[in-house]
N, C-alpha and C. Protein backbone atom coordinates (compact mmCIF):
# COMPACT_ATOMS: atom_id res chain seq x y z
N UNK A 1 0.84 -1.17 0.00
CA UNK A 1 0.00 0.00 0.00
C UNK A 1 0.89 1.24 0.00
N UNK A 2 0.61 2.12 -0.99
CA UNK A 2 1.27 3.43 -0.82
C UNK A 2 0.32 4.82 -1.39
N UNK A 3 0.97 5.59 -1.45
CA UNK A 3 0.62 6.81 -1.76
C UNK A 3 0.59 6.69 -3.58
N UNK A 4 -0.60 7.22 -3.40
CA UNK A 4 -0.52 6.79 -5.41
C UNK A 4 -1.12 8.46 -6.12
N UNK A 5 -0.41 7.94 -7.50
CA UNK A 5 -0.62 9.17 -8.35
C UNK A 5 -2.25 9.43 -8.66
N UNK A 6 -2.38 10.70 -8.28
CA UNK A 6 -4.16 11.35 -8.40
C UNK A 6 -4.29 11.79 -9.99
N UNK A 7 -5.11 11.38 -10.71
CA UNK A 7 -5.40 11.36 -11.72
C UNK A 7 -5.79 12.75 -12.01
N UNK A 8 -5.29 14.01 -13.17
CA UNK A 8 -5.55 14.84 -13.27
C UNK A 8 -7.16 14.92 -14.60
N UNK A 9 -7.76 16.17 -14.71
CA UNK A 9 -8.21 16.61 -15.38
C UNK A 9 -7.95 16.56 -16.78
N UNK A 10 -8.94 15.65 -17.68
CA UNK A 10 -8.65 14.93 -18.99
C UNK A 10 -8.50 14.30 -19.00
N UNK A 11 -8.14 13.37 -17.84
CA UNK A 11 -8.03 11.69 -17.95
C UNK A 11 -9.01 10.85 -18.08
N UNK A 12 -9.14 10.34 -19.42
CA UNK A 12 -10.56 9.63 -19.35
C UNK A 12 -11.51 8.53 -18.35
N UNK A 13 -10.51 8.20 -17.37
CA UNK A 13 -10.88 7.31 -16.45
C UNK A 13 -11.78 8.05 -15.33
N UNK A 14 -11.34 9.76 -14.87
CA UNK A 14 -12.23 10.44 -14.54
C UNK A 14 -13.66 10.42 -14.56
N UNK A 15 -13.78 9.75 -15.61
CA UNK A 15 -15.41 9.88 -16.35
C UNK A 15 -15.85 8.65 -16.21
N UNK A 16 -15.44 7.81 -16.10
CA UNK A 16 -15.72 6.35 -15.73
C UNK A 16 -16.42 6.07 -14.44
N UNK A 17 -17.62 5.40 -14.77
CA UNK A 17 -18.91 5.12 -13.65
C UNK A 17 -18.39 4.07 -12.68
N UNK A 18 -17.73 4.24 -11.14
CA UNK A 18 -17.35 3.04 -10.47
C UNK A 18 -18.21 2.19 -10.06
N UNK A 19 -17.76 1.04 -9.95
CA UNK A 19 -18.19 -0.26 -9.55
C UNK A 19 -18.16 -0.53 -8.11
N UNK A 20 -19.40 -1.34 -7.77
CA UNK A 20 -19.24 -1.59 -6.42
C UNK A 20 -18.55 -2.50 -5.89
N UNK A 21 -17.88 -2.63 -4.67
CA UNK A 21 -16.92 -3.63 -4.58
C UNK A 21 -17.12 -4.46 -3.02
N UNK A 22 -16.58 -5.64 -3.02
CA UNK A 22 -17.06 -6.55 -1.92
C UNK A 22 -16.30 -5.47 -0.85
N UNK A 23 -16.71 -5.73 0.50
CA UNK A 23 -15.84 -4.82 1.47
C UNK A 23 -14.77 -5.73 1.77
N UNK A 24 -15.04 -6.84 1.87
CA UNK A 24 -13.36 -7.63 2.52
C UNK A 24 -12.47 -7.62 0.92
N UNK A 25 -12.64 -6.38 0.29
CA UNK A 25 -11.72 -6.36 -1.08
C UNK A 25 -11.33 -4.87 -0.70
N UNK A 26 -11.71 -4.17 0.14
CA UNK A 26 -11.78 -2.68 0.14
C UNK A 26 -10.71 -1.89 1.01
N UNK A 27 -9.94 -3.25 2.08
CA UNK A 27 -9.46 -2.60 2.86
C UNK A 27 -8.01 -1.82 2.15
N UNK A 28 -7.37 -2.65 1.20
CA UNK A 28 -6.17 -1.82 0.60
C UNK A 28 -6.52 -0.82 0.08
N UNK A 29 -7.66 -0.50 -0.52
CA UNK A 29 -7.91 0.84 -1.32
C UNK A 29 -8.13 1.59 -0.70
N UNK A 30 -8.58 1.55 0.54
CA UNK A 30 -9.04 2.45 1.44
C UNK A 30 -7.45 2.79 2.52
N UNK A 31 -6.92 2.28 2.86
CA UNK A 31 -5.20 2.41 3.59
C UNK A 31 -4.54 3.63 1.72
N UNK A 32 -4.95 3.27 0.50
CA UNK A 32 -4.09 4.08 -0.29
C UNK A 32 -4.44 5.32 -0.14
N UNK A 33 -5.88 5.30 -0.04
CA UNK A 33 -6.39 6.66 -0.29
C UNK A 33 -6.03 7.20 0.91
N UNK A 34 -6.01 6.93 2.11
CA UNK A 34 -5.46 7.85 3.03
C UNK A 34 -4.08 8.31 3.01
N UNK A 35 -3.38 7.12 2.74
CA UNK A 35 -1.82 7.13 2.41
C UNK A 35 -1.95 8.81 1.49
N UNK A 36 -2.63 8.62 0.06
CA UNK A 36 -2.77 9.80 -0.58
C UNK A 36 -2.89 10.82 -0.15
N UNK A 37 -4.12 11.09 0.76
CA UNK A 37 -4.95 12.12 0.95
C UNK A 37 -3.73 12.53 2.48
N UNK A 38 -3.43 12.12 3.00
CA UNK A 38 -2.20 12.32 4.01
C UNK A 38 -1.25 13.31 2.97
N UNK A 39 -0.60 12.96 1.81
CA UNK A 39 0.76 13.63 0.96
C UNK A 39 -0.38 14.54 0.45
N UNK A 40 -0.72 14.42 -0.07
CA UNK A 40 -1.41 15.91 -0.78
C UNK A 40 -1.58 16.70 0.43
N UNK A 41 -2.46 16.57 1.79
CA UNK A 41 -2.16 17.82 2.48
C UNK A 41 -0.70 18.07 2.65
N UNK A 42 0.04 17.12 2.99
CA UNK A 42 1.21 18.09 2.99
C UNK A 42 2.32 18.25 2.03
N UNK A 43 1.84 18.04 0.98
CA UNK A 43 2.63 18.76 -0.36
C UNK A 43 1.23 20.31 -0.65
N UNK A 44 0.05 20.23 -0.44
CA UNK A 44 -0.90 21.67 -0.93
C UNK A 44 -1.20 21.96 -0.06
N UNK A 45 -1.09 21.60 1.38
CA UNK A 45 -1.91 22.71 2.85
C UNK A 45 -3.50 22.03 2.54
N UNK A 46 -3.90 21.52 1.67
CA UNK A 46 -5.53 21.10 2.29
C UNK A 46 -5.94 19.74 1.56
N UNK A 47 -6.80 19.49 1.89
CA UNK A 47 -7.76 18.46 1.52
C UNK A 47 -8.43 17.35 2.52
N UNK A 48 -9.93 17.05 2.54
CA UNK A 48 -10.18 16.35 3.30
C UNK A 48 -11.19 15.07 2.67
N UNK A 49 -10.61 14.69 1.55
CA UNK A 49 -11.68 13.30 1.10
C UNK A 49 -10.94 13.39 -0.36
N UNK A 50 -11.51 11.75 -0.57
CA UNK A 50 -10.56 11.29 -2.31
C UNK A 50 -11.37 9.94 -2.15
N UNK A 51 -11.93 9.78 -3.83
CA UNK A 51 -12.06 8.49 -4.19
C UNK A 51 -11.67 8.27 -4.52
N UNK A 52 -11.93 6.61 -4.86
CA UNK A 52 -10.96 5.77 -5.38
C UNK A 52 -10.51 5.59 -6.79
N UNK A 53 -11.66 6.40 -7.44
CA UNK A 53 -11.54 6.53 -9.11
C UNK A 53 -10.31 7.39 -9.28
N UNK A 54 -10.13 8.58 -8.03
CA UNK A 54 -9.35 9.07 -8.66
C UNK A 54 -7.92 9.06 -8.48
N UNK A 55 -7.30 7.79 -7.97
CA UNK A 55 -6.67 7.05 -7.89
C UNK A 55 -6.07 6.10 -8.61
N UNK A 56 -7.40 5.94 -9.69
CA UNK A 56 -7.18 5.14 -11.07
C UNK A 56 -7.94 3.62 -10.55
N UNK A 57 -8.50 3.70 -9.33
CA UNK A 57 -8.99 2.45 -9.04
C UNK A 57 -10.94 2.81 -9.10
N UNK A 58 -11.47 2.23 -10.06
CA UNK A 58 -12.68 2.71 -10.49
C UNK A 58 -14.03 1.55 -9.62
N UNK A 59 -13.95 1.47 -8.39
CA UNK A 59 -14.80 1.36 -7.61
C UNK A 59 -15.13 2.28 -6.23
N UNK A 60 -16.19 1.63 -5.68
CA UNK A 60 -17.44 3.01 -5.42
C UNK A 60 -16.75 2.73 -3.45
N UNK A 61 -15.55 3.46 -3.44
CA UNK A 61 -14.97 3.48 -2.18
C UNK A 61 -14.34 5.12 -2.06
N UNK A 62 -15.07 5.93 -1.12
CA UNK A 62 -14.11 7.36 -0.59
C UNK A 62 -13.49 7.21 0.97
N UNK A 63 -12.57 7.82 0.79
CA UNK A 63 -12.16 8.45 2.42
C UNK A 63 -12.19 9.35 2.64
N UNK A 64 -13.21 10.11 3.84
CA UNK A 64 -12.87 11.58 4.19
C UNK A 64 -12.08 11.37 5.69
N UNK A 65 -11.72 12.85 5.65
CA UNK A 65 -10.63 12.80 7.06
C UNK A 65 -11.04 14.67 7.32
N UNK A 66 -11.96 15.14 8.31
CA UNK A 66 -12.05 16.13 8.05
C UNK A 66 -13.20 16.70 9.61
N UNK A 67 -12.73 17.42 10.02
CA UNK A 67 -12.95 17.84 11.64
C UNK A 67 -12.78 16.81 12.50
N UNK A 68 -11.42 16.06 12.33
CA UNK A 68 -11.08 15.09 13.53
C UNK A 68 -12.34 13.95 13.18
N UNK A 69 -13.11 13.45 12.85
CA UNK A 69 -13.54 12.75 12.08
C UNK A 69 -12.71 11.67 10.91
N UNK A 70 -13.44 10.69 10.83
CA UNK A 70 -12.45 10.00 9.58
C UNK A 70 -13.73 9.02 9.12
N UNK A 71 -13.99 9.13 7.60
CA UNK A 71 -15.17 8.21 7.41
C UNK A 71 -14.55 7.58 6.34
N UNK A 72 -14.84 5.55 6.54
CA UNK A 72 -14.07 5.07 5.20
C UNK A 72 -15.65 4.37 4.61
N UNK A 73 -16.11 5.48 3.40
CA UNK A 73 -17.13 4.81 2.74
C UNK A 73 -17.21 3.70 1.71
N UNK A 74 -17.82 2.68 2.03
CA UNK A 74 -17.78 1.29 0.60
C UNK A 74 -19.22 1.27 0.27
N UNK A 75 -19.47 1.43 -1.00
CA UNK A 75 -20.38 1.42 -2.23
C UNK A 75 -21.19 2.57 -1.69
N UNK A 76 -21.25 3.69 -1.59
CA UNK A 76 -22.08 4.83 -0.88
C UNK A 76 -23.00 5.20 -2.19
N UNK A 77 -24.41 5.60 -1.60
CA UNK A 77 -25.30 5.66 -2.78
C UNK A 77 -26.05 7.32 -1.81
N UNK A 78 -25.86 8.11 -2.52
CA UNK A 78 -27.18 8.80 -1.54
C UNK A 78 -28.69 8.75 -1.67
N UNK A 79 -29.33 8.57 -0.58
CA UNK A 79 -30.54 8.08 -0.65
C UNK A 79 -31.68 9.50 -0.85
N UNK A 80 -31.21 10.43 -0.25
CA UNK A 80 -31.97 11.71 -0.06
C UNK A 80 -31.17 12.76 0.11
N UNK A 81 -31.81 13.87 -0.70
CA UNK A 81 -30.92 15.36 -0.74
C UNK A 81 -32.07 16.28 -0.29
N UNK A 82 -31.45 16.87 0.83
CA UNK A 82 -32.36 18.18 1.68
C UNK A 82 -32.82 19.15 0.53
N UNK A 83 -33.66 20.11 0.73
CA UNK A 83 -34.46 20.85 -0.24
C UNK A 83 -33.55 22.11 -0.25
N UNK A 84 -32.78 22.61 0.68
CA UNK A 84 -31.83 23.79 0.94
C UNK A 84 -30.99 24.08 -0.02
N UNK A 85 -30.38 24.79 -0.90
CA UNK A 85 -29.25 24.74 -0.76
C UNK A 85 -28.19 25.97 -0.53
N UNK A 86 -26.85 25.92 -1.22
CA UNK A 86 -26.33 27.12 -0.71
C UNK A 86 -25.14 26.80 -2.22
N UNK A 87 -24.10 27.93 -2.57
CA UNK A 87 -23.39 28.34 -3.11
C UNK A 87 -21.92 28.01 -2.51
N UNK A 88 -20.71 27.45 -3.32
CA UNK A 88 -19.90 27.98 -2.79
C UNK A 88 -18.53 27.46 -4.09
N UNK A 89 -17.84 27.93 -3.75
CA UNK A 89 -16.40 27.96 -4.44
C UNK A 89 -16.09 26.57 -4.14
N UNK A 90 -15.86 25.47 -4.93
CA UNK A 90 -15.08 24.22 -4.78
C UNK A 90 -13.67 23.97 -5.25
N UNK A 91 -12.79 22.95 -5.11
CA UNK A 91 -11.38 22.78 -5.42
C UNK A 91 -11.84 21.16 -5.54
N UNK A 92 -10.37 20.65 -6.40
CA UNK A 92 -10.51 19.28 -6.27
C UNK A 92 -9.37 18.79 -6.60
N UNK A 93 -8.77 17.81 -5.77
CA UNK A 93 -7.27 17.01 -5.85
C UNK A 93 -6.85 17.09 -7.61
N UNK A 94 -8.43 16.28 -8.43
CA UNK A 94 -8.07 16.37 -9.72
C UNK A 94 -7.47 17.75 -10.95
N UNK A 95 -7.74 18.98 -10.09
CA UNK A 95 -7.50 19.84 -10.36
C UNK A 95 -7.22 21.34 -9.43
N UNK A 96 -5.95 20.95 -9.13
CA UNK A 96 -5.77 21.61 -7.58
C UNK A 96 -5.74 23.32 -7.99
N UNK A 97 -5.48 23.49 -9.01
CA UNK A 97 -5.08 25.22 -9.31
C UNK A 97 -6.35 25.58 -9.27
N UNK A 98 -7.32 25.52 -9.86
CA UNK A 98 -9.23 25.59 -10.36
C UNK A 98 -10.19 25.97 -9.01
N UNK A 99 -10.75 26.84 -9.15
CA UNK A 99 -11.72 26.72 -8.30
C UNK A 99 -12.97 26.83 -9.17
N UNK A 100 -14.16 26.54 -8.82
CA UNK A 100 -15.28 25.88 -9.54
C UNK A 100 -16.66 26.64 -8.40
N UNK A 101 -16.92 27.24 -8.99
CA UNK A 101 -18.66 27.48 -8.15
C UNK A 101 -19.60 27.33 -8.68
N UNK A 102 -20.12 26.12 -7.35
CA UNK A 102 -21.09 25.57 -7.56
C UNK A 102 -22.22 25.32 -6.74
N UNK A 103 -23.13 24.61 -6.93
CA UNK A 103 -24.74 24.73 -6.05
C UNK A 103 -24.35 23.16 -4.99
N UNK A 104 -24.84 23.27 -4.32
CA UNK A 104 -24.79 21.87 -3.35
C UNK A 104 -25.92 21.90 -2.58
N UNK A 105 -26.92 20.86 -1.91
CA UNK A 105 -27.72 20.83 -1.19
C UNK A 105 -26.93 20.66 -0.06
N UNK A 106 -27.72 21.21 1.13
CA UNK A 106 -27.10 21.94 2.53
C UNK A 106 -27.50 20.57 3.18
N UNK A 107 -27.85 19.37 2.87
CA UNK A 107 -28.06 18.43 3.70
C UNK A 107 -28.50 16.91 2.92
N UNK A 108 -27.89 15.95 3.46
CA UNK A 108 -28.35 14.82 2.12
C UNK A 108 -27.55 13.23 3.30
N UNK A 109 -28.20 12.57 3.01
CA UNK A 109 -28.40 11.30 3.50
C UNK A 109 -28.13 10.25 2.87
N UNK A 110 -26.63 9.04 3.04
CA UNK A 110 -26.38 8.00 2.61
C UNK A 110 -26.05 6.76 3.22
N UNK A 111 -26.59 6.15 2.78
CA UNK A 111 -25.83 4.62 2.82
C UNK A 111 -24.79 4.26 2.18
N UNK A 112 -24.10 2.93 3.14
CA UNK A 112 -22.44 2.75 2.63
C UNK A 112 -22.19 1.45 3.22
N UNK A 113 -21.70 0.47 2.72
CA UNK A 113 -21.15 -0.52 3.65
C UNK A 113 -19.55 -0.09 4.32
N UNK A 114 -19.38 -0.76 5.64
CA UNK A 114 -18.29 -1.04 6.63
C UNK A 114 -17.64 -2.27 5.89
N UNK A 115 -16.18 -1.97 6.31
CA UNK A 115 -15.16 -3.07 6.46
C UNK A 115 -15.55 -4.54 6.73
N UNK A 116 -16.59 -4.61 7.52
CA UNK A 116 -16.77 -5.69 8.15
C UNK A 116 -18.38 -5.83 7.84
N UNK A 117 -19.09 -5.38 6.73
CA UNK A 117 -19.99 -5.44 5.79
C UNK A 117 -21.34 -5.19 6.41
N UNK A 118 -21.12 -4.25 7.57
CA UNK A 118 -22.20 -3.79 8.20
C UNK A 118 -22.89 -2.40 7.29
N UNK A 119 -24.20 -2.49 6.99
CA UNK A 119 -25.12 -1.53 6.13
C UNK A 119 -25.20 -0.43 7.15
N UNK A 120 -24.98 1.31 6.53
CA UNK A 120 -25.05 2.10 8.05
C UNK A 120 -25.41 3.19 7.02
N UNK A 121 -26.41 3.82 7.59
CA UNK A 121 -26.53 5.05 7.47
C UNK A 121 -26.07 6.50 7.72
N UNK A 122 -26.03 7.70 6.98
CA UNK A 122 -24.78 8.71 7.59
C UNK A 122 -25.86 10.03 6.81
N UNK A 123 -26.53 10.82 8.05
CA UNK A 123 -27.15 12.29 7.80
C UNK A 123 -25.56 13.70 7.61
N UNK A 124 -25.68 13.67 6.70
CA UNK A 124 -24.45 15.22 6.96
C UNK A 124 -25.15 16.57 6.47
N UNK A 125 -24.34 17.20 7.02
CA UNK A 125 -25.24 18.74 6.58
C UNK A 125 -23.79 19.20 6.50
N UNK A 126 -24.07 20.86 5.70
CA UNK A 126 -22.86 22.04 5.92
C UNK A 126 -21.50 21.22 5.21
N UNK A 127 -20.47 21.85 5.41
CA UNK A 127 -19.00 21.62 4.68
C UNK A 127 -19.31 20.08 4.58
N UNK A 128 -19.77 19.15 5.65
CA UNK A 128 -19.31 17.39 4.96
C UNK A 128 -20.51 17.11 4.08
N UNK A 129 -21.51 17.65 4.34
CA UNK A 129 -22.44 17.62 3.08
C UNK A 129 -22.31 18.15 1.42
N UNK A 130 -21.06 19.28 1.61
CA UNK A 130 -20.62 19.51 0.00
C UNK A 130 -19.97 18.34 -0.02
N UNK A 131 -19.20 17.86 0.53
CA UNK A 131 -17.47 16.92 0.57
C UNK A 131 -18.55 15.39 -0.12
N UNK A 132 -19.16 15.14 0.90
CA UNK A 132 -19.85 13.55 0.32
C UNK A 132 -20.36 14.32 -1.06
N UNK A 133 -21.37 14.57 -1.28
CA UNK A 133 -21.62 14.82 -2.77
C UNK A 133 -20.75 15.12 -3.71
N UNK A 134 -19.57 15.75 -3.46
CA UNK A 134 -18.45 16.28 -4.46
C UNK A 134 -17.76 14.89 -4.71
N UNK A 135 -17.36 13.77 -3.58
CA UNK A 135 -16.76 12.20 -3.86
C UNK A 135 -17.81 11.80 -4.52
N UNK A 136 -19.15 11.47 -3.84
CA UNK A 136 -20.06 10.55 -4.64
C UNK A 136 -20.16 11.28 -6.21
N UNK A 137 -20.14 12.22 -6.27
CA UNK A 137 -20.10 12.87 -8.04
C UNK A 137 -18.85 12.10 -8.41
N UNK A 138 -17.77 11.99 -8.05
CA UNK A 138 -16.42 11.63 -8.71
C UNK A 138 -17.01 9.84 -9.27
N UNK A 139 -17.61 8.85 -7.90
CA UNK A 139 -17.96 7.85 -8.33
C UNK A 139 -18.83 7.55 -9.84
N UNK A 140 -19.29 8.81 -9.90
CA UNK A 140 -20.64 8.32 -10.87
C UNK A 140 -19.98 9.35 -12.50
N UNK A 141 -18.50 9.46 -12.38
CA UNK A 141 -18.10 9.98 -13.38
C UNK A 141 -18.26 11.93 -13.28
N UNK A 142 -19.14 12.37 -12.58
CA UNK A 142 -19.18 13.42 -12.93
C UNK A 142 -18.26 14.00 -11.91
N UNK A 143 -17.63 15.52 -12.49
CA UNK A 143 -16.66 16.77 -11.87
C UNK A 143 -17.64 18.02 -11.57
N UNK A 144 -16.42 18.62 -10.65
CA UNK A 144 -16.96 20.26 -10.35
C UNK A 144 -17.40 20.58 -11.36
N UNK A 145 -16.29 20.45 -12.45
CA UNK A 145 -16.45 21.47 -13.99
C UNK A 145 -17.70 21.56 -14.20
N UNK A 146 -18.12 20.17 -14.19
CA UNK A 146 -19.75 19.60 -14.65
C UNK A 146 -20.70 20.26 -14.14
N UNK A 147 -20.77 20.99 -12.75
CA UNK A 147 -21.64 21.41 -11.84
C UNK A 147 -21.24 23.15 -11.70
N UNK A 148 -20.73 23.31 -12.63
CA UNK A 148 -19.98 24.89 -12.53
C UNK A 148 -22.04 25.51 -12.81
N UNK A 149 -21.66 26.81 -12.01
CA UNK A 149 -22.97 27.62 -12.23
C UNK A 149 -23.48 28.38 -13.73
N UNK A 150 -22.32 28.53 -14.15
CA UNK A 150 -22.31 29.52 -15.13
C UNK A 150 -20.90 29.79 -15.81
N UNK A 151 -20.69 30.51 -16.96
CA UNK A 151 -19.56 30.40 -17.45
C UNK A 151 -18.27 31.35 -16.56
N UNK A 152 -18.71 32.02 -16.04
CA UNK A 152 -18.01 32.83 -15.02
C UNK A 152 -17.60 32.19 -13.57
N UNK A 153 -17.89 30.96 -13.80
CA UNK A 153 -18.02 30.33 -12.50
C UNK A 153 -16.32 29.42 -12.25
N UNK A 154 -15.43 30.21 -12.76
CA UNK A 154 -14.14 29.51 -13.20
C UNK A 154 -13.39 30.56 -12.51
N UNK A 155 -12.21 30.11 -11.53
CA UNK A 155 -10.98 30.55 -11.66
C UNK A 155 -9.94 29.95 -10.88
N UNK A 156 -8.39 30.28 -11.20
CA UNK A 156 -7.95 30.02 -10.98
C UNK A 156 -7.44 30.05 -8.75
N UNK A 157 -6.70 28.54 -8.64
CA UNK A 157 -6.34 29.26 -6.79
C UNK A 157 -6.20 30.71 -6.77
N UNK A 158 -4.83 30.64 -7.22
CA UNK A 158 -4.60 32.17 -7.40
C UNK A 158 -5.05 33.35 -7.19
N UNK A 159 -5.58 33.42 -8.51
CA UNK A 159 -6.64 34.40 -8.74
C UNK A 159 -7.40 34.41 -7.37
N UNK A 160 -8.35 33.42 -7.28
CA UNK A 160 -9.35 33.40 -6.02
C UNK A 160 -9.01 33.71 -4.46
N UNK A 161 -7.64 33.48 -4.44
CA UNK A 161 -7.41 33.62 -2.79
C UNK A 161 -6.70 35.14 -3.11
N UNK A 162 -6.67 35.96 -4.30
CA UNK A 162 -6.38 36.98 -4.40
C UNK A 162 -7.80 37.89 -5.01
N UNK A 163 -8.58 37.18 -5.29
CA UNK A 163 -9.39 38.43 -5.14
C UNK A 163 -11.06 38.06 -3.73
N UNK A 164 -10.87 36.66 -3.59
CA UNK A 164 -11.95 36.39 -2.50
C UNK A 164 -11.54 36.09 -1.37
N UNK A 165 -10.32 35.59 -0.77
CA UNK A 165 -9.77 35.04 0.24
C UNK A 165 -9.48 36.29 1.12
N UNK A 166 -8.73 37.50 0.65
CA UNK A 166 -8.17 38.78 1.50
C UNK A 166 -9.86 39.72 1.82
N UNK A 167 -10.64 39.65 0.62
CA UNK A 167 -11.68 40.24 1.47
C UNK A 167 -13.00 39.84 2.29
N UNK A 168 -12.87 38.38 2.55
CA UNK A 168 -13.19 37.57 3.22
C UNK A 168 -14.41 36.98 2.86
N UNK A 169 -14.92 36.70 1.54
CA UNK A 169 -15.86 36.08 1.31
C UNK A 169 -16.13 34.75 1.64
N UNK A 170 -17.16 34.01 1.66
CA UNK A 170 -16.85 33.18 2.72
C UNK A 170 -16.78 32.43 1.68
N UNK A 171 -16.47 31.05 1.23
CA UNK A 171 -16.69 29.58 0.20
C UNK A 171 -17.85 29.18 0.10
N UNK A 172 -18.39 29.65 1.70
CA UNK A 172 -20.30 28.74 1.52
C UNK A 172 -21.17 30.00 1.80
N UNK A 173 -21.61 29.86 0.78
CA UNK A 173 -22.91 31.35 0.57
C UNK A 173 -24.37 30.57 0.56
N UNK A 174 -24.71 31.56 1.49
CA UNK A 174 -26.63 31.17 1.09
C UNK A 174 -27.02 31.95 -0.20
């Protein structure tokens, strides 16, 4: 198990619909992706979740790691999306320079199997409620790009932490 190369933007495997996978098959993919998601924060200062597609391994397994929390999801489907939603600026491992704004429901409800093939349910709202929908989009082939608001809805890190970050807009807008 190691730290593996994150598949950038244009890679056709990106787009590829993952497969569900037995859980007593899940535990190495799930040790890489953390292995991963561990070096990317500390080669870029952030990130808190990565599937496995984008890894190059095209079944329906994420890891988030994110407010002292750690969730290792196998075959996650969401069952229900809250009626709310809100706005905000996204990033993604697959394209770390990019920021992307987009719509997300403020609350949404999934199922996932455990390691040990227990069926469990998981309510999230707020920041882990963008994070699960932004992985479960990666499973089912689709990107930020895909979910951009509008054609203006593009820019670069850069750019963004230079013109939204210093005057303190927030990432999650009602």
């Amino acid at each position: 198990m190691a730290v593996r190369h994150i598949l950038q933007l244009g890679d056709p495997l990106l787009r590829a619909v993952s497969q569900p996978i037995a859980p007593e098959d899940a535990a190495g993919v799930i040790h890489d992706l953390e292995e991963t998601l561990a070096e990317f924060r500390r080669t870029h200062g952030f990130g808190r979740g990565i599937s496995a597609i984008q890894i190059g391994r095209p079944v329906r397994v994420i890891f988030l790691q994110s407010g002292g929390l750690r969730y290792e999801l196998i075959n996650p489907e969401i069952t229900w999306f809250g009626s709310d939603t809100f706005t905000l600026w996204d990033d993604c491992f697959s394209f770390p320079d990019l920021m992307v704004r987009v719509e997300r429901r403020r609350a949404v409800r999934l199922r996932y199997q455990t390691l040990s093939d227990e069926a469990r349910d998981l309510e999230v709202s707020g920041a882990l409620s963008e994070l699960v929908q932004h992985e479960v989009d990666h499973l089912d082939g689709i990107l930020a790009v895909d979910r951009a608001l509008d054609r203006d809805s593009f820019c670069t890190r850069e750019e963004w932490l230079r013109r939204y970050s210093q005057v303190g807009e927030p990432t999650e807008c009602s």
